[in-house]
N, C-alpha and C. Protein backbone atom coordinates (compact mmCIF):
# COMPACT_ATOMS: atom_id res chain seq x y z
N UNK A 1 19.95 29.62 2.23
CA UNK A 1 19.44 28.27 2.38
C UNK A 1 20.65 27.32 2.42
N UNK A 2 20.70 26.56 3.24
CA UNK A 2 21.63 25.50 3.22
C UNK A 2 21.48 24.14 2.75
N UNK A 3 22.73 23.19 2.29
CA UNK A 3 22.29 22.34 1.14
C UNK A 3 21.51 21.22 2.13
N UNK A 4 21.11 21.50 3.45
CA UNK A 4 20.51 20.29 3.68
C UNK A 4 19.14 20.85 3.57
N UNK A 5 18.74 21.65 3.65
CA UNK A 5 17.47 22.24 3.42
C UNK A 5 16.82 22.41 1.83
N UNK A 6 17.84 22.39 1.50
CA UNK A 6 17.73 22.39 -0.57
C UNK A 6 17.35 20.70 -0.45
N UNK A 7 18.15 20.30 -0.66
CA UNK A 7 17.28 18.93 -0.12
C UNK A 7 16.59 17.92 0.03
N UNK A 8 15.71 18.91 1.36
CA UNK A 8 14.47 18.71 2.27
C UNK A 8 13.46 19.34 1.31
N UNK A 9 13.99 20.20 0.35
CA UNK A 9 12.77 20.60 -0.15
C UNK A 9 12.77 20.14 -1.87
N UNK A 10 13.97 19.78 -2.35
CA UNK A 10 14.24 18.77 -3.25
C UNK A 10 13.26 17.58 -2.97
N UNK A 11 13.25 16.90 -2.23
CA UNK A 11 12.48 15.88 -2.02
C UNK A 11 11.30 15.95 -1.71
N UNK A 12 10.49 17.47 -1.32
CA UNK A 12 9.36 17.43 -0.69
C UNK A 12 9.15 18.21 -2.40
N UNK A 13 9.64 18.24 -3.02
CA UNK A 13 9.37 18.77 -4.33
C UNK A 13 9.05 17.61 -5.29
N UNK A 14 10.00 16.35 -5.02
CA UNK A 14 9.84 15.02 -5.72
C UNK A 14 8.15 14.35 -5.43
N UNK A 15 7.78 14.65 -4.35
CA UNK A 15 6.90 13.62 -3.61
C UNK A 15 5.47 14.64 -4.08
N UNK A 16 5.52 15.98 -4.84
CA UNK A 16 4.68 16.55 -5.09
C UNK A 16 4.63 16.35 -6.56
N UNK A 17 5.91 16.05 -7.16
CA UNK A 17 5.68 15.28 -8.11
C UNK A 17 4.98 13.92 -8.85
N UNK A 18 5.07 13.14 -7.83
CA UNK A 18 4.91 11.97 -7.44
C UNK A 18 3.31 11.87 -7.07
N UNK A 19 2.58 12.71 -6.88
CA UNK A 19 0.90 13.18 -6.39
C UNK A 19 0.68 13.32 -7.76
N UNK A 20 1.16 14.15 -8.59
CA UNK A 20 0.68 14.42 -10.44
C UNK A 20 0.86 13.14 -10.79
N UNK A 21 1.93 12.54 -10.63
CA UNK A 21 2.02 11.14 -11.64
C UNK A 21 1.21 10.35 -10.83
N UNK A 22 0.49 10.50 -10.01
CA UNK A 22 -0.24 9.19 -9.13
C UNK A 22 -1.86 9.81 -9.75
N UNK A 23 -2.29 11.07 -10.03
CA UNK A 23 -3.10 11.23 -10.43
C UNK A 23 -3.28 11.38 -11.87
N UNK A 24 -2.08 11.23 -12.51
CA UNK A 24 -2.51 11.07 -13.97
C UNK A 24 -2.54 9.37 -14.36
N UNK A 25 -1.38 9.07 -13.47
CA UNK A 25 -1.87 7.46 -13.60
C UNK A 25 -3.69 6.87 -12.97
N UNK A 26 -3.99 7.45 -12.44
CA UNK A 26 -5.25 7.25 -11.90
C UNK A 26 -6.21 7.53 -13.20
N UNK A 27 -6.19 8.42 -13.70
CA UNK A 27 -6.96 8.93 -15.05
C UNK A 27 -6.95 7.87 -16.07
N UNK A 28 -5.37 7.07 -16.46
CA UNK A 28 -4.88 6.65 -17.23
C UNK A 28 -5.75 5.20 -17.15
N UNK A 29 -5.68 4.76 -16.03
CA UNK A 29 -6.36 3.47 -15.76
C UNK A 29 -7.85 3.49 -15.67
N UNK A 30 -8.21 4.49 -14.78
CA UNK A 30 -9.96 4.45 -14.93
C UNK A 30 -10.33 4.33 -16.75
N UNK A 31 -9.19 5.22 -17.80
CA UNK A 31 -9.59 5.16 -19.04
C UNK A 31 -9.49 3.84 -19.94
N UNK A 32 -8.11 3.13 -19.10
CA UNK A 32 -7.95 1.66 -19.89
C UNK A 32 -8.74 0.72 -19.14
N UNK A 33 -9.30 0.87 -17.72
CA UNK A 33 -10.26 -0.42 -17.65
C UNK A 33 -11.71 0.11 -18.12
N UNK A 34 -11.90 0.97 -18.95
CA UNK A 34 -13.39 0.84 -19.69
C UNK A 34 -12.44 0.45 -21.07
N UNK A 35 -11.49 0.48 -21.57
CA UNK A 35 -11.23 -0.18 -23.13
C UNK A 35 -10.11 -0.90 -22.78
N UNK A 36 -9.35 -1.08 -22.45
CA UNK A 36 -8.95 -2.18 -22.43
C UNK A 36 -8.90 -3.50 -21.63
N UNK A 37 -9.63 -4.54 -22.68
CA UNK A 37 -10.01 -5.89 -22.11
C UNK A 37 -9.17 -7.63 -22.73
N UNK A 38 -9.14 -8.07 -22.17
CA UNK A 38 -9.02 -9.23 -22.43
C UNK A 38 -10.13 -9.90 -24.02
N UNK A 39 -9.47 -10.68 -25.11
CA UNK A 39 -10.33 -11.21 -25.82
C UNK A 39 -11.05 -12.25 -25.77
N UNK A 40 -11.65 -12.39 -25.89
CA UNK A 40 -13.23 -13.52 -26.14
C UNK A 40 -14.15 -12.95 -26.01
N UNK A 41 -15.51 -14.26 -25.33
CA UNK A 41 -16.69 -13.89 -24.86
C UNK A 41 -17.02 -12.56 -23.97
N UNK A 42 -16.31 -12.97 -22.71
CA UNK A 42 -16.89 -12.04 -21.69
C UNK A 42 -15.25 -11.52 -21.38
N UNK A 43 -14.64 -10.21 -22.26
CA UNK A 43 -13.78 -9.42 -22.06
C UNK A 43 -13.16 -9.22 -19.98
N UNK A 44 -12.18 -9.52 -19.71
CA UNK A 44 -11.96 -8.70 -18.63
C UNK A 44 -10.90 -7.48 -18.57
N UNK A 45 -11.11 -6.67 -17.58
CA UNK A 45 -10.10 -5.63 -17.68
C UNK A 45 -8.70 -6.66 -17.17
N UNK A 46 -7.81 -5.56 -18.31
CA UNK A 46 -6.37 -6.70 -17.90
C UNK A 46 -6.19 -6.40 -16.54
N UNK A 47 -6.28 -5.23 -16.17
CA UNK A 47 -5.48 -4.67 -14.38
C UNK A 47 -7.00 -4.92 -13.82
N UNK A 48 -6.72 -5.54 -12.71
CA UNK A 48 -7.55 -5.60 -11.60
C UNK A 48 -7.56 -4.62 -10.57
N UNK A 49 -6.84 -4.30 -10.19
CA UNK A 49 -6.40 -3.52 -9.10
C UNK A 49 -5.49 -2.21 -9.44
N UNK A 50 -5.42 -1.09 -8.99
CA UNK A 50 -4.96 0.21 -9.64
C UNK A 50 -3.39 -0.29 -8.99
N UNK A 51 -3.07 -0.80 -8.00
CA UNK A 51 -1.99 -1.04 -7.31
C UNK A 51 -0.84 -1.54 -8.61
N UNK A 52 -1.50 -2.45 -9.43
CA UNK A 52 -1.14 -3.71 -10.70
C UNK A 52 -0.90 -2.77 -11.76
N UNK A 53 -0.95 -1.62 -11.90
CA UNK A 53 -1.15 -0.45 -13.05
C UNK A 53 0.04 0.84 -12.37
N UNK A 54 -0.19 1.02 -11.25
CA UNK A 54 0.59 1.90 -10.54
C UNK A 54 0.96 1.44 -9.34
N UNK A 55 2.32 1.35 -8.88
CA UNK A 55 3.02 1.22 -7.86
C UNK A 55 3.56 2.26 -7.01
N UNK A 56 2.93 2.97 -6.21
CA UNK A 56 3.03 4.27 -5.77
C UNK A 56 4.17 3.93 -4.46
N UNK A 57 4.15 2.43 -3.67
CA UNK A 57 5.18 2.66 -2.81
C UNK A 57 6.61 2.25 -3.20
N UNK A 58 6.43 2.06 -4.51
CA UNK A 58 7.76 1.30 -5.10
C UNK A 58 8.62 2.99 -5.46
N UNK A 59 7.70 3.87 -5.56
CA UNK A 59 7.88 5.00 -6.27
C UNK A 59 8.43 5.90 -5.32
N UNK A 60 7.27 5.88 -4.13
CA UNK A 60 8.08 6.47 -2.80
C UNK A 60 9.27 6.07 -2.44
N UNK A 61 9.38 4.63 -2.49
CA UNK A 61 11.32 3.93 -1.94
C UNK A 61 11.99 4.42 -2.74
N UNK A 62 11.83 4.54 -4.15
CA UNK A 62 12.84 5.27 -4.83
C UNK A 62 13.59 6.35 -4.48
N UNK A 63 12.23 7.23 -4.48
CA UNK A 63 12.36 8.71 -4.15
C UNK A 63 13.27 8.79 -2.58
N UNK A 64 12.89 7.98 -1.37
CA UNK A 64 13.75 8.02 -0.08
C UNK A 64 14.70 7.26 -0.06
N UNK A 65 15.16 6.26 -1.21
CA UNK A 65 16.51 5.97 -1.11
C UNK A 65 17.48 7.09 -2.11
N UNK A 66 17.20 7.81 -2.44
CA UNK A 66 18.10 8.72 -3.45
C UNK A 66 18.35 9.93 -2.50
N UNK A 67 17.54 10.31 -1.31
CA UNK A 67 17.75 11.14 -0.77
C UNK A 67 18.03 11.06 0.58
N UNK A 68 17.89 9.68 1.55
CA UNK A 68 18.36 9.14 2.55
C UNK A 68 19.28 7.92 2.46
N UNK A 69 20.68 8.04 3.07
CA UNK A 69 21.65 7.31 2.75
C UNK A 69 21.05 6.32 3.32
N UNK A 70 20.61 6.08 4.63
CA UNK A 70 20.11 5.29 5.60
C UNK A 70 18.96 4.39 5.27
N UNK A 71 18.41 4.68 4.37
CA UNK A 71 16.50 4.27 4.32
C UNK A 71 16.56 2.92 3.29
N UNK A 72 15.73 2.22 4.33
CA UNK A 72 15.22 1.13 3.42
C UNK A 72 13.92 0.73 3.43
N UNK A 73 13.28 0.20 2.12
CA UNK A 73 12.07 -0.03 2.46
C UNK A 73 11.68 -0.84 3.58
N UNK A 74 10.12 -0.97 4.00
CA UNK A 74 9.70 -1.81 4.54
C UNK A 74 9.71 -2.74 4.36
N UNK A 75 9.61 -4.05 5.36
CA UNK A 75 9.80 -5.37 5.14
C UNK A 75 8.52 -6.20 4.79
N UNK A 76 8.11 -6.47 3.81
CA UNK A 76 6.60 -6.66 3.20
C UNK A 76 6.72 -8.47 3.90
N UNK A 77 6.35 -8.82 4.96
CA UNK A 77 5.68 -9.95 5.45
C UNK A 77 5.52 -11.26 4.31
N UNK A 78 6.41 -12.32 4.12
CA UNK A 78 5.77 -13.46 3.18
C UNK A 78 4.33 -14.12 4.08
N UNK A 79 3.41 -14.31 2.90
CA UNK A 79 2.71 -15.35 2.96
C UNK A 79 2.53 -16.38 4.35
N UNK A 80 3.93 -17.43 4.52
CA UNK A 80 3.90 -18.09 5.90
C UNK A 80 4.23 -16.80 7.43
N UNK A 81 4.82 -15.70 7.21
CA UNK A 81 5.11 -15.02 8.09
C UNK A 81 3.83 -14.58 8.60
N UNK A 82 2.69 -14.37 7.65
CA UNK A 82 1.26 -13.36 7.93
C UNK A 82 0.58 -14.69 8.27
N UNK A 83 0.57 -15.81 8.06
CA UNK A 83 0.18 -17.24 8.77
C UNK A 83 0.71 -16.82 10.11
N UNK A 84 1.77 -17.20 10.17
CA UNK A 84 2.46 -17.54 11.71
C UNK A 84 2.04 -15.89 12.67
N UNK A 85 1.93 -14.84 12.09
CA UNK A 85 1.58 -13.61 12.90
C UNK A 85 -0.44 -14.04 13.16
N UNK A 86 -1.02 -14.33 12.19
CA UNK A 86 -1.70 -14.17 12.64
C UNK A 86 -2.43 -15.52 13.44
N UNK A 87 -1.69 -16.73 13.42
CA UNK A 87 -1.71 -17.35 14.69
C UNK A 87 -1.86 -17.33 16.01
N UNK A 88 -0.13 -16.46 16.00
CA UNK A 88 -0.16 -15.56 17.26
C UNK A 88 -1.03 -14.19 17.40
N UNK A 89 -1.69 -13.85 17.30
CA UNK A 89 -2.83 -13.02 17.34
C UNK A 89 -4.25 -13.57 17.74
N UNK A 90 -4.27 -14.83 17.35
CA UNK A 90 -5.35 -15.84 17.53
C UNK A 90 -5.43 -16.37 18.58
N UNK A 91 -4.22 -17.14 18.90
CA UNK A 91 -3.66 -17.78 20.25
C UNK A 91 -3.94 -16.40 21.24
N UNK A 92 -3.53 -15.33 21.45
CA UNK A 92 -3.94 -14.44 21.79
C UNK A 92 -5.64 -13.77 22.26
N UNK A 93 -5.98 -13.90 21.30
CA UNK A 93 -7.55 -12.95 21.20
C UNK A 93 -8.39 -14.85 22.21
N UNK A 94 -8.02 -15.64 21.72
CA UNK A 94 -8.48 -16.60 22.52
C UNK A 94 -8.57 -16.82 23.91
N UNK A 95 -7.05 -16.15 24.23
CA UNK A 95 -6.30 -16.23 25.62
C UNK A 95 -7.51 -14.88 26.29
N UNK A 96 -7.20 -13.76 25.72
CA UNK A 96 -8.54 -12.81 26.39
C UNK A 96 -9.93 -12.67 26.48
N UNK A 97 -10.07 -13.52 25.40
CA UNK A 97 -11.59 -13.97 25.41
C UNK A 97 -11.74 -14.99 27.04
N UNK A 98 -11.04 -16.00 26.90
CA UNK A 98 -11.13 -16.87 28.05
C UNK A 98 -11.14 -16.33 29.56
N UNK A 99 -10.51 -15.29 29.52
CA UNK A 99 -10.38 -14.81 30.45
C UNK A 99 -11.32 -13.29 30.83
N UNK A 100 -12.24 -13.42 30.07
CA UNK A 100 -13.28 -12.23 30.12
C UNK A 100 -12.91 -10.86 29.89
N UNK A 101 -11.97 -10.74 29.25
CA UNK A 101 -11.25 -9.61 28.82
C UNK A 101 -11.99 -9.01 27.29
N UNK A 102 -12.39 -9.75 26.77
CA UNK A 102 -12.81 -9.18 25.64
C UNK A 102 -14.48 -9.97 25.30
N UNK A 103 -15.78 -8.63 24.83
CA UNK A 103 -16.96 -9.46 24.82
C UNK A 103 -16.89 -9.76 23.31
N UNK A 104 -17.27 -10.47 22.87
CA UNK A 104 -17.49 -11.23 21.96
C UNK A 104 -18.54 -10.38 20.79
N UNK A 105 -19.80 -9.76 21.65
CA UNK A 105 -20.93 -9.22 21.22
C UNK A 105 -20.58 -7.47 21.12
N UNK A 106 -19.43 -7.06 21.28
CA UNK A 106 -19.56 -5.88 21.49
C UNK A 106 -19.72 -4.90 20.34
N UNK A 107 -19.27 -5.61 19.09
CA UNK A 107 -19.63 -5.02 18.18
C UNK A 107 -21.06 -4.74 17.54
N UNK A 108 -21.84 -5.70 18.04
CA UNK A 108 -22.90 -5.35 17.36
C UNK A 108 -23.89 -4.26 17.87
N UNK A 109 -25.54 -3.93 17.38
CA UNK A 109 -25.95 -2.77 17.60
C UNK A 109 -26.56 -3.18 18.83
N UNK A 110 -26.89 -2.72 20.03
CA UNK A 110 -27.88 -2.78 20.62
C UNK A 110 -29.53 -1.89 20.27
């Protein structure tokens, strides 16, 4: 075996790791949002979202920057950027609508 293949499988060994800790974190949270809540009247679960409890792509960048010199995460879109994209998407879907390119009704059932 050669060390680039040690590796390839070093890392495909990490990312199978990374499936156990994504499913024991999954366990972990289904168990703390039935007990653990917020105090007062009407308790809420503190985590809303499993994402807020477990960060699985923060976990993956880890894992592909330790093993690709090259790799960087993705570029997660601010707020005004996903405005201004989906503008242009709008300006767009408008432009083909106008022009009979796209029906309007096509989604629904006949």
């Amino acid at each position: 075996m050669t060390l680039a293949e040690y590796y390839l499988r070093l890392e495909a060994h990490q990312f199978a790791r990374l499936e156990k800790r994504e499913d024991i974190a999954l366990q972990a949270w289904l168990n703390q949002s039935v007990q653990a809540t917020t105090k007062g009247k009407r308790p809420k679960p503190i985590y809303k979202k499993f994402s807020q409890f477990f960060d699985r792509q923060a976990e993956e960048d880890e894992i592909r920057k330790r093993f690709a010199d090259t790799y960087t995460p993705p570029h997660k879109p601010t707020k005004r950027e996903q405005g201004v994209i989906f503008l242009q998407r709008y300006k767009e879907f408008k432009k083909l609508k106008a022009a009979g390119r796209i029906d309007p009704n096509a989604w629904k059932n006949n």
